[in-house]
Protein backbone atom coordinates (compact mmCIF):
# COMPACT_ATOMS: atom_id res chain seq x y z
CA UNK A 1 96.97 81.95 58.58
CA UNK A 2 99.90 83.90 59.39
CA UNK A 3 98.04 85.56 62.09
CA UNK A 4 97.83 82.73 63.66
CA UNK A 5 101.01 81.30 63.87
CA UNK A 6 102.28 85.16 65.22
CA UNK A 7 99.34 84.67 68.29
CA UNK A 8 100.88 80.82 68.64
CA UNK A 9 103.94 82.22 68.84
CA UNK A 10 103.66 85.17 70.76
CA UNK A 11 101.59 82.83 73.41
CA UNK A 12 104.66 80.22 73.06
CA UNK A 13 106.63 83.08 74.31
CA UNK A 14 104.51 84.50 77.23
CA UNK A 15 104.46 81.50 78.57
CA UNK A 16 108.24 80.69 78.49
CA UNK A 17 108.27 84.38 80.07
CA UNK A 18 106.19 83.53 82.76
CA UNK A 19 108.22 79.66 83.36
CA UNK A 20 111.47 81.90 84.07
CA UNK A 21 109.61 84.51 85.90
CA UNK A 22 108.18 82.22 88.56
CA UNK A 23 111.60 80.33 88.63
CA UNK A 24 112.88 83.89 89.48
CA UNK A 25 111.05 84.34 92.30
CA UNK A 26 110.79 80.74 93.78
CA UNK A 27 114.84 81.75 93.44
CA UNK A 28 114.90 84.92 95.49
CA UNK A 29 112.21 83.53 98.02
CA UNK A 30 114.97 80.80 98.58
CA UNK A 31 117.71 82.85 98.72
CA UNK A 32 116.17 84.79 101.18
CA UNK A 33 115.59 82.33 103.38
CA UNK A 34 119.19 80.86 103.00
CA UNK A 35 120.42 84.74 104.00
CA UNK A 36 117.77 84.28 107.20
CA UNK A 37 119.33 80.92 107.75
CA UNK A 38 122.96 82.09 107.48
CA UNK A 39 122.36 85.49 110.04
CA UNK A 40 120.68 83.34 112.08
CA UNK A 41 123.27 80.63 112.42
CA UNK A 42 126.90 83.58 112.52
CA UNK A 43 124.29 85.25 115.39
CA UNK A 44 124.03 81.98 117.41
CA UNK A 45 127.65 81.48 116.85
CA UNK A 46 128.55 85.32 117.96
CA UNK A 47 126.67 84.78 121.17
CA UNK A 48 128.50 81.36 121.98
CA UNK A 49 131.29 82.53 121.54
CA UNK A 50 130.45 85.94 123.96
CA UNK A 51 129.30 82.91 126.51
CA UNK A 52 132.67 81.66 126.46
């Protein structure tokens, strides 16, 4: 019976592993693309400002 519970909870606690795992990367994909987004927006604004 104990055995059980310890697999129940060790299962309880892959998964919440897992959970912040995938919010981890969902996070740094996102961040990366916000870092794309912001070099690609000060790089527009560098060359309008060289136009003028």
């Amino acid at each position: 019976m104990s055995r059980l519970i310890d697999l129940s909870a060790l299962t309880s606690f892959l998964d919440q592993y897992l959970i912040i795992q995938y919010y981890f990367i969902a996070f740094l994909i996102f961040f990366q693309k916000k870092n794309q987004e912001a070099n690609f927006c000060s790089k527009s604004f560098l060359k309008d400002i060289q136009l003028n």
